[in-house]
N, C-alpha and C. Protein backbone atom coordinates (compact mmCIF):
# COMPACT_ATOMS: atom_id res chain seq x y z
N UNK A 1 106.82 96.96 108.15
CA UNK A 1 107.10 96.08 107.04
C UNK A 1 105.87 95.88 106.16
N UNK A 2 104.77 95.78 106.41
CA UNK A 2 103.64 95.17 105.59
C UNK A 2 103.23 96.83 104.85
N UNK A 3 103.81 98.21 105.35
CA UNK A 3 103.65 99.09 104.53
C UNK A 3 104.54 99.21 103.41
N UNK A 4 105.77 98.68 103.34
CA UNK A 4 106.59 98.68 102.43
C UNK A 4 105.77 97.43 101.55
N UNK A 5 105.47 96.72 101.87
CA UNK A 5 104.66 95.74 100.90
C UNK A 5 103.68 95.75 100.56
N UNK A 6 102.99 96.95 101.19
CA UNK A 6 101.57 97.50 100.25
C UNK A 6 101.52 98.46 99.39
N UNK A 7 102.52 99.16 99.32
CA UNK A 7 103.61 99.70 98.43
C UNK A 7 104.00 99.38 97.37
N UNK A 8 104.39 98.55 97.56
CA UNK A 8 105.21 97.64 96.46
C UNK A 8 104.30 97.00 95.69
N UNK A 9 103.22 96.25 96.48
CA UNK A 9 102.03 95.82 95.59
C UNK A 9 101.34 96.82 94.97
N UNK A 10 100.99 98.02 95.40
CA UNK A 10 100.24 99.00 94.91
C UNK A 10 101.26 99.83 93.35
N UNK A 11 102.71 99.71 93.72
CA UNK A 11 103.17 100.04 92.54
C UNK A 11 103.61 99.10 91.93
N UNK A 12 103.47 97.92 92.02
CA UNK A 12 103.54 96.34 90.85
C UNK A 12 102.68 96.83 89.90
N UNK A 13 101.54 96.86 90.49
CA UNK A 13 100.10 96.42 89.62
C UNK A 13 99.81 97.72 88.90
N UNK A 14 100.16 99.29 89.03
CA UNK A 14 100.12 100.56 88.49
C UNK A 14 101.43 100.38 87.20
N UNK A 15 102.77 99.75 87.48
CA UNK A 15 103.37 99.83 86.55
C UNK A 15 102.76 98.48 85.32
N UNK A 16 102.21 97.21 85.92
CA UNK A 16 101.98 96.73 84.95
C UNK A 16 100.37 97.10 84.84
N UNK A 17 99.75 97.38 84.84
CA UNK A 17 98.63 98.08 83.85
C UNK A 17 99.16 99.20 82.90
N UNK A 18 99.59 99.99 83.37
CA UNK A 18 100.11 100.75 82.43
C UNK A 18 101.24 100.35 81.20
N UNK A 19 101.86 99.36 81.13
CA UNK A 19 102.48 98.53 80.51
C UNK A 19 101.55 97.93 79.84
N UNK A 20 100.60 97.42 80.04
CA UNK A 20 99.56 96.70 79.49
C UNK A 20 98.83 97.67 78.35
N UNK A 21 98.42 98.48 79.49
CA UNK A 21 97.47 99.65 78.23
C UNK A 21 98.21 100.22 77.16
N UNK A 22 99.31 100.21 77.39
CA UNK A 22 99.98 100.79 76.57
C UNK A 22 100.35 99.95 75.57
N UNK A 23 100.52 98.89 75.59
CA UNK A 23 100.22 97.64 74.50
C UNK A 23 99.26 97.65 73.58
N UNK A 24 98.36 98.02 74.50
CA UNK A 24 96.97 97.47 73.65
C UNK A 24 96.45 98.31 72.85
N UNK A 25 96.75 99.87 73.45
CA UNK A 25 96.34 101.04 72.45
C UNK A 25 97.08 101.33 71.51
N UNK A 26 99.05 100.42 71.52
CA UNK A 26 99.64 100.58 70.88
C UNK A 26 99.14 99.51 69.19
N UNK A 27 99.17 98.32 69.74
CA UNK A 27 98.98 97.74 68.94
C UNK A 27 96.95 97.76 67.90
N UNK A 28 96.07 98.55 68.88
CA UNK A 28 95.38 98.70 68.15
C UNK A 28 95.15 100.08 67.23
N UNK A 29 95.99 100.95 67.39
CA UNK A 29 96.40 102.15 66.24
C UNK A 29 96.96 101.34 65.34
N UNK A 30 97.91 100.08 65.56
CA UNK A 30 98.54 99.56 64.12
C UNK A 30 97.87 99.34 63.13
N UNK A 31 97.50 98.33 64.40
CA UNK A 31 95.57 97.64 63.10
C UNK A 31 94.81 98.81 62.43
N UNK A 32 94.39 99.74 63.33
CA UNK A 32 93.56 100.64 62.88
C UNK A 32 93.82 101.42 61.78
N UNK A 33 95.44 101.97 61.67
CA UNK A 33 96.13 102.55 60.45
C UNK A 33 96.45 101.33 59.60
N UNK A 34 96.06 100.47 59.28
CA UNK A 34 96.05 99.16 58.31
C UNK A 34 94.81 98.57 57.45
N UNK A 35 93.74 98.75 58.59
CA UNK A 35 92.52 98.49 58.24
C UNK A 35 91.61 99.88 58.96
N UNK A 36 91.57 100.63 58.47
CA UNK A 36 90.49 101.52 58.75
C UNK A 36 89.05 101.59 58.64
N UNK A 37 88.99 100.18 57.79
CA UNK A 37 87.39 100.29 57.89
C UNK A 37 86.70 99.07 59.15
N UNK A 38 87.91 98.43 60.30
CA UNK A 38 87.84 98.05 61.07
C UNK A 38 87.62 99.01 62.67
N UNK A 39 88.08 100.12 62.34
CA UNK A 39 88.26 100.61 63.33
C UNK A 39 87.85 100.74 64.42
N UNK A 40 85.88 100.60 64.06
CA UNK A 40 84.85 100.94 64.96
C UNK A 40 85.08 99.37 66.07
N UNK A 41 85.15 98.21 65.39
CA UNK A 41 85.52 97.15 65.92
C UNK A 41 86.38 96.85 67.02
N UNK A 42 87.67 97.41 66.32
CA UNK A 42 88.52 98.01 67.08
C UNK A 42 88.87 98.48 68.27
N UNK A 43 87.86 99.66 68.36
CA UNK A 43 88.14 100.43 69.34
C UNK A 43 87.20 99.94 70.37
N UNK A 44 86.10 99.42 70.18
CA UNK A 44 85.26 98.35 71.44
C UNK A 44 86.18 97.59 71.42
N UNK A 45 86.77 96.74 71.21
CA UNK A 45 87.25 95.71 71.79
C UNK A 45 88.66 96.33 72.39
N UNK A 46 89.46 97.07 72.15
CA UNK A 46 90.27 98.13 72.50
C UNK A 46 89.94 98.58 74.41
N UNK A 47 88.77 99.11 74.50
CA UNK A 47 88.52 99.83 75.19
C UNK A 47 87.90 98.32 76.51
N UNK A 48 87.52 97.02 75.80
CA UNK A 48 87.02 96.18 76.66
C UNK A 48 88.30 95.76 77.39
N UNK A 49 89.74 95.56 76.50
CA UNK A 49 90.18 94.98 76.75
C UNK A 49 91.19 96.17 78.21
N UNK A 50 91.14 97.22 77.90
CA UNK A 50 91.87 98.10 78.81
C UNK A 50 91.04 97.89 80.30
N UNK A 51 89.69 97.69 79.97
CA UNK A 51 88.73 97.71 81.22
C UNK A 51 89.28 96.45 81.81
N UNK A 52 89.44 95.14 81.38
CA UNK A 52 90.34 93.90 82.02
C UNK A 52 91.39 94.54 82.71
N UNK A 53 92.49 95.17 82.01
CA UNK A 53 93.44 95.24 82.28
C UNK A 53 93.44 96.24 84.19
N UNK A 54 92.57 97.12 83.67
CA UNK A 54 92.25 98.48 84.85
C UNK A 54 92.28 97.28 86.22
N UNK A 55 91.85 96.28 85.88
CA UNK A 55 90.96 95.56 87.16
C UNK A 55 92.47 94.56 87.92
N UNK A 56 93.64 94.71 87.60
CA UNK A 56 95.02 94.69 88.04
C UNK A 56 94.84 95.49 89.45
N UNK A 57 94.96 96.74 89.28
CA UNK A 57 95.84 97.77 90.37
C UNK A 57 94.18 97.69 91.14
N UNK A 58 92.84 97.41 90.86
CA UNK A 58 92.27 97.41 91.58
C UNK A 58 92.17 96.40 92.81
N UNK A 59 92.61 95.47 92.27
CA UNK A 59 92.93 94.18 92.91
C UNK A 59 94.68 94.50 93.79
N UNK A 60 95.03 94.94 93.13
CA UNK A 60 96.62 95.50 93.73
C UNK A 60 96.10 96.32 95.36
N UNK A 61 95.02 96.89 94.93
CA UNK A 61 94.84 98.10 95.92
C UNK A 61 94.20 97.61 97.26
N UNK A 62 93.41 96.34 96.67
CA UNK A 62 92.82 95.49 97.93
C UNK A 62 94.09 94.68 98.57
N UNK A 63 94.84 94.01 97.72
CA UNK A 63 96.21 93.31 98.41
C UNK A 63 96.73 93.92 99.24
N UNK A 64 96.77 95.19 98.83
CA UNK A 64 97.60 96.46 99.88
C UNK A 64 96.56 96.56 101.26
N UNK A 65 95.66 96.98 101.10
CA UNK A 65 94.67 96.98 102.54
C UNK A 65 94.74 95.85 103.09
N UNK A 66 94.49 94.76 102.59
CA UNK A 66 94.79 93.36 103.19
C UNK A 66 95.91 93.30 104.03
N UNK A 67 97.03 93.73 103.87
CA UNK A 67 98.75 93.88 104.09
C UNK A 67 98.23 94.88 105.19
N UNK A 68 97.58 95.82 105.12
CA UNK A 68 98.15 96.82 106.13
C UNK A 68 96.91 96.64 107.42
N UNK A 69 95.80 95.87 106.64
CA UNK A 69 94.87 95.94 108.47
C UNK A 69 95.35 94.69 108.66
């Protein structure tokens, strides 16, 4: 049982990061094709904010080891 739930945690946190990133790169091409002389701005804060997001499934991945020792 606690492998089916490290599982499950490990693919929670992979589908929502990726849900996430995909937000964020979505919505900062909007901006970016709107304001182009923002872009450089943009894309640091773009890239900070995906690094937050990454730190989900890393934390997912410890829940799961937790679950299984």
């Amino acid at each position: 049982m606690e492998f089916i739930a490290a599982g499950m945690a490990i693919i929670g946190s992979a589908l929502g990061a990726a849900y996430g990133n995909s937000q964020v790169v979505k919505q900062a091409l909007e901006s970016m094709a709107r304001q182009p002389e923002m872009s450089k701005e943009l894309r640091s804060t773009m890239i900070l904010g995906m690094a937050f997001i990454e730190a989900v499934p890393i934390l997912g991945i410890v829940i799961a080891l937790l679950l299984v020792l």
